[in-house]
C-alpha atoms as a PDB file:
ATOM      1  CA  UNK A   1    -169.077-157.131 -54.810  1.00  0.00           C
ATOM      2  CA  UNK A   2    -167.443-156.079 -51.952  1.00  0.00           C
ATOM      3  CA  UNK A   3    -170.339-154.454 -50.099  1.00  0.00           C
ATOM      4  CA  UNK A   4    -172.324-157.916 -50.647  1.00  0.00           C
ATOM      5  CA  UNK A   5    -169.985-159.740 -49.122  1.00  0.00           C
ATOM      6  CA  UNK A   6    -169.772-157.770 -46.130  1.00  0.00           C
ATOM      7  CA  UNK A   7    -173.172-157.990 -45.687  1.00  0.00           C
ATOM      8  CA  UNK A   8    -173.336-161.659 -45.955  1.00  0.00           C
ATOM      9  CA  UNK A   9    -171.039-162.015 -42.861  1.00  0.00           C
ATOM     10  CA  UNK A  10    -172.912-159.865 -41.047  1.00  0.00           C
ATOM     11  CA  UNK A  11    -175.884-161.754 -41.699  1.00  0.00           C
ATOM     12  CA  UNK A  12    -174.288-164.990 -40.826  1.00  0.00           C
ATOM     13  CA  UNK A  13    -173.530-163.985 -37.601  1.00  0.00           C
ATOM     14  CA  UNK A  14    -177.188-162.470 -36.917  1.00  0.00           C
ATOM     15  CA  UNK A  15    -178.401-165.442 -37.791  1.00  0.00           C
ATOM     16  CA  UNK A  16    -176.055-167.678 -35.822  1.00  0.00           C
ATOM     17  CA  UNK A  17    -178.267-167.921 -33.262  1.00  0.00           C
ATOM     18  CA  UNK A  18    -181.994-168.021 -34.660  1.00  0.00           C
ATOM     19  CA  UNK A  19    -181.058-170.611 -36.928  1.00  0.00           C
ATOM     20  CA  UNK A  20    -180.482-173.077 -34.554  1.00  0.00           C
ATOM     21  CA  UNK A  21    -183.307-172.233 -32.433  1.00  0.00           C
ATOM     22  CA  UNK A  22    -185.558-172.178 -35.366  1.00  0.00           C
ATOM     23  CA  UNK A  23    -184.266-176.142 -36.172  1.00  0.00           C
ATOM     24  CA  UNK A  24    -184.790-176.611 -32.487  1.00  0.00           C
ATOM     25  CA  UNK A  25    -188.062-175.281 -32.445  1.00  0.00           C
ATOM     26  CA  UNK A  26    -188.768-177.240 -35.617  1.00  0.00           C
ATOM     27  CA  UNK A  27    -188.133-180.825 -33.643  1.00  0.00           C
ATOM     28  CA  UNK A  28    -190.134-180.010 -30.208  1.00  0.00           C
ATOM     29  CA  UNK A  29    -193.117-179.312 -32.614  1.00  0.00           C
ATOM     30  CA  UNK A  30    -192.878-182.359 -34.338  1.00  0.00           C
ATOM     31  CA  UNK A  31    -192.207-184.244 -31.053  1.00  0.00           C
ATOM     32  CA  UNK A  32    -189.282-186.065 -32.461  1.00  0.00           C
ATOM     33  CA  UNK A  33    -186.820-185.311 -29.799  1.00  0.00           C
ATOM     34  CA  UNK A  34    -184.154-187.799 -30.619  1.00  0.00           C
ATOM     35  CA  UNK A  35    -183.815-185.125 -34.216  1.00  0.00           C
ATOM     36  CA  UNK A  36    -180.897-182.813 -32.246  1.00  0.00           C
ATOM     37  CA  UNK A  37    -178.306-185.266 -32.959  1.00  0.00           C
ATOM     38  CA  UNK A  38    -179.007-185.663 -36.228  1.00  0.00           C
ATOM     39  CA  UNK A  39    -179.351-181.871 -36.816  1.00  0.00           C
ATOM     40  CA  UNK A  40    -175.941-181.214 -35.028  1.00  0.00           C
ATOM     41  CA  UNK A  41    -174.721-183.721 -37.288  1.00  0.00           C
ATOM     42  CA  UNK A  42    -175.695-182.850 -40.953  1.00  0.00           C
ATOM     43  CA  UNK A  43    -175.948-179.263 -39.604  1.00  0.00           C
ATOM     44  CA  UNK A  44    -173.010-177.978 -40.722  1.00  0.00           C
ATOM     45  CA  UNK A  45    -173.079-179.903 -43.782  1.00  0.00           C
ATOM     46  CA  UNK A  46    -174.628-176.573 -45.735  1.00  0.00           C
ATOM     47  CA  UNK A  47    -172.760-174.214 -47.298  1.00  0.00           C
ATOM     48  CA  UNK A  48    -174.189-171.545 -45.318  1.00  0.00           C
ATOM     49  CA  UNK A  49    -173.279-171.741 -41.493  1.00  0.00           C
ATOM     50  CA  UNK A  50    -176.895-171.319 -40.953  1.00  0.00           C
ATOM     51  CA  UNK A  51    -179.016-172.617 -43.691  1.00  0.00           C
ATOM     52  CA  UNK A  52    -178.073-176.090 -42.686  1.00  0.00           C
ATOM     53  CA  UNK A  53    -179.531-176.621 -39.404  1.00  0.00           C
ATOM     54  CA  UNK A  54    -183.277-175.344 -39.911  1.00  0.00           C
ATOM     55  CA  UNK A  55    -182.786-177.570 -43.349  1.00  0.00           C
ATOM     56  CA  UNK A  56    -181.147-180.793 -41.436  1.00  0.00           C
ATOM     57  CA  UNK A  57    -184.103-180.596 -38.822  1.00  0.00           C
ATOM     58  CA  UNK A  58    -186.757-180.714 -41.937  1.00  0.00           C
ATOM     59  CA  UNK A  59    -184.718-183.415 -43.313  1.00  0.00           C
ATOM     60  CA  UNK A  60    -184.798-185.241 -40.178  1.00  0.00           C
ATOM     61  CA  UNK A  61    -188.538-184.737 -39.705  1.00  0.00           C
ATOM     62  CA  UNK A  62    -189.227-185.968 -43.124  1.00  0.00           C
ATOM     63  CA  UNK A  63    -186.897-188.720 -43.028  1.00  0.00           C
ATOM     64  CA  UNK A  64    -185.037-188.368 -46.077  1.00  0.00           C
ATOM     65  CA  UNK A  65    -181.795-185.976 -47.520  1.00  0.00           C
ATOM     66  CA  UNK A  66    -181.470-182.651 -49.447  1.00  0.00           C
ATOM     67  CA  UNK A  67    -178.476-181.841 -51.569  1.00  0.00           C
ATOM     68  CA  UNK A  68    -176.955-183.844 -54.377  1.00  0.00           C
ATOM     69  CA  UNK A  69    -176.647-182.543 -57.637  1.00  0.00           C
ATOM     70  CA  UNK A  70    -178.624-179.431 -58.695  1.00  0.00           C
ATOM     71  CA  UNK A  71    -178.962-177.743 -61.715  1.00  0.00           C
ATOM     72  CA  UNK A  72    -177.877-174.068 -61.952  1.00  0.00           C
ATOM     73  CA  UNK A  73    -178.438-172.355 -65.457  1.00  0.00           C
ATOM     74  CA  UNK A  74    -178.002-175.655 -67.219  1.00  0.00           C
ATOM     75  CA  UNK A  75    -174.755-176.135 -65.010  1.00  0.00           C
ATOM     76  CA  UNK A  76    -174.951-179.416 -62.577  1.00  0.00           C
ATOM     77  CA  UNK A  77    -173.983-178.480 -59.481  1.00  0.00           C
ATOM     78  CA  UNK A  78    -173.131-180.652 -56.460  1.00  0.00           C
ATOM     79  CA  UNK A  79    -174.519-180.021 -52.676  1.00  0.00           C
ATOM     80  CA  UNK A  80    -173.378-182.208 -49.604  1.00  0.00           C
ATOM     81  CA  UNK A  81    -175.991-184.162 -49.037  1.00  0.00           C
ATOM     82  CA  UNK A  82    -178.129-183.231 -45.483  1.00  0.00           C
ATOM     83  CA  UNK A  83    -179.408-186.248 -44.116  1.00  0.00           C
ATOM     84  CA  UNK A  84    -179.330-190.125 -45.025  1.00  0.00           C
ATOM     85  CA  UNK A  85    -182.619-191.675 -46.762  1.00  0.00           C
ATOM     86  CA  UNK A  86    -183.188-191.266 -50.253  1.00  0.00           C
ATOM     87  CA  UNK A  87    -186.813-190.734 -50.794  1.00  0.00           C
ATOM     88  CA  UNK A  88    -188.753-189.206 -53.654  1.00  0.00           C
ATOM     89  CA  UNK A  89    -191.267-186.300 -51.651  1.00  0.00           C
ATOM     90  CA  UNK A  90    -194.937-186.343 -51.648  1.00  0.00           C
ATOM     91  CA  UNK A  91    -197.555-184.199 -51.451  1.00  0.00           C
ATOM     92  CA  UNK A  92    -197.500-185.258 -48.325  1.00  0.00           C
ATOM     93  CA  UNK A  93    -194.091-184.323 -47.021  1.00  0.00           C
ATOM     94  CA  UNK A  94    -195.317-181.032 -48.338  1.00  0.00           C
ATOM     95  CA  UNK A  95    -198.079-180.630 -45.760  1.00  0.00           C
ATOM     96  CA  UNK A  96    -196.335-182.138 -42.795  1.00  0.00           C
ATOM     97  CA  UNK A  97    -193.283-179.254 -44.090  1.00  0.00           C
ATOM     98  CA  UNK A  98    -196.221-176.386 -43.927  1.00  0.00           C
ATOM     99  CA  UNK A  99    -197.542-178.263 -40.566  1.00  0.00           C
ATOM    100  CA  UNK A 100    -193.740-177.675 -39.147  1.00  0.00           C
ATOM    101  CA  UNK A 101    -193.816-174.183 -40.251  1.00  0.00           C
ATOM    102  CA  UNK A 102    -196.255-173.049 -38.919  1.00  0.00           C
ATOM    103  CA  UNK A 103    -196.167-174.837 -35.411  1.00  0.00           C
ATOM    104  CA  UNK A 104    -192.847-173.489 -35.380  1.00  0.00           C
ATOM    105  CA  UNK A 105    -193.972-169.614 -36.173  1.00  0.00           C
ATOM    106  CA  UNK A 106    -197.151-170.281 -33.171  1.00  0.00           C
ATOM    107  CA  UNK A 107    -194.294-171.945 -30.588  1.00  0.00           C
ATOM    108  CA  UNK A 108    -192.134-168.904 -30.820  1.00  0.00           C
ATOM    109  CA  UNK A 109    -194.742-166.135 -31.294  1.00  0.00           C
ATOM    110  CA  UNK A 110    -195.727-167.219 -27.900  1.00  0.00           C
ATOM    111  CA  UNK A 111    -192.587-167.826 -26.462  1.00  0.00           C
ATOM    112  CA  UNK A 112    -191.462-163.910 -27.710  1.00  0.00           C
ATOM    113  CA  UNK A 113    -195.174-162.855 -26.110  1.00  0.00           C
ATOM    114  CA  UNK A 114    -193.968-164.692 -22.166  1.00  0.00           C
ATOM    115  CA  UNK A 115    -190.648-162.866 -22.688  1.00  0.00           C
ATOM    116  CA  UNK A 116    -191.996-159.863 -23.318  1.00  0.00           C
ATOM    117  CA  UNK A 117    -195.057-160.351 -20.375  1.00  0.00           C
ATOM    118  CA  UNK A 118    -192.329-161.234 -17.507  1.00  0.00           C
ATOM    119  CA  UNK A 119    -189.816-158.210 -18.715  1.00  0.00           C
END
């Protein structure tokens, strides 16, 4: 138990930082500029330091919230919710998700490839 939760913090704070790229990569490929507020707003509303912005950024893009309750083992569990409209999701809000993802993976693939050209 111990050893697990040591290596959570360490991956919270390796992750500090590509987390919030990865949500800021997430709204220049969908164009939707005007998404960093609202990311830097339900951000931090996860109960991971990290999880939360990538997630807020989605929930931005989609236009609708995550969290609520949640069912764990038969156990109803409640989330803060991460983002505003309540929408039921589509098939899709499932493509435009993959459509995100993978824009997201291209935009920094080539990013890391110029960094690694002009080193």
């Amino acid at each position: 138990m111990f050893f697990g939760r040591i290596a959570a913090k360490i991956d919270d704070i390796f992750n500090y930082i590509p987390a919030r790229l990865t949500a800021g990569g997430m709204i220049l490929v969908s164009g939707r500029l005007s998404l960093f507020e609202f990311v830097k707003r339900f951000g931090r509303n996860h109960a991971s330091p990290n999880s939360g912005y990538p997630e807020a950024a989605l929930a931005g893009i989609l236009n609708c919230r995550f969290g609520g309750p949640h069912d764990y083992f038969g156990r109803e569990v409640w989330k803060p919710w991460i983002g505003t409209e309540q929408k039921t999701l589509t098939n899709e809000d499932l493509v435009i998700s993959v459509k995100v993802c993978r824009r997201t993976i291209i935009l920094f693939v080539i990013l890391t490839g110029l960094f690694v050209a002009f080193i």
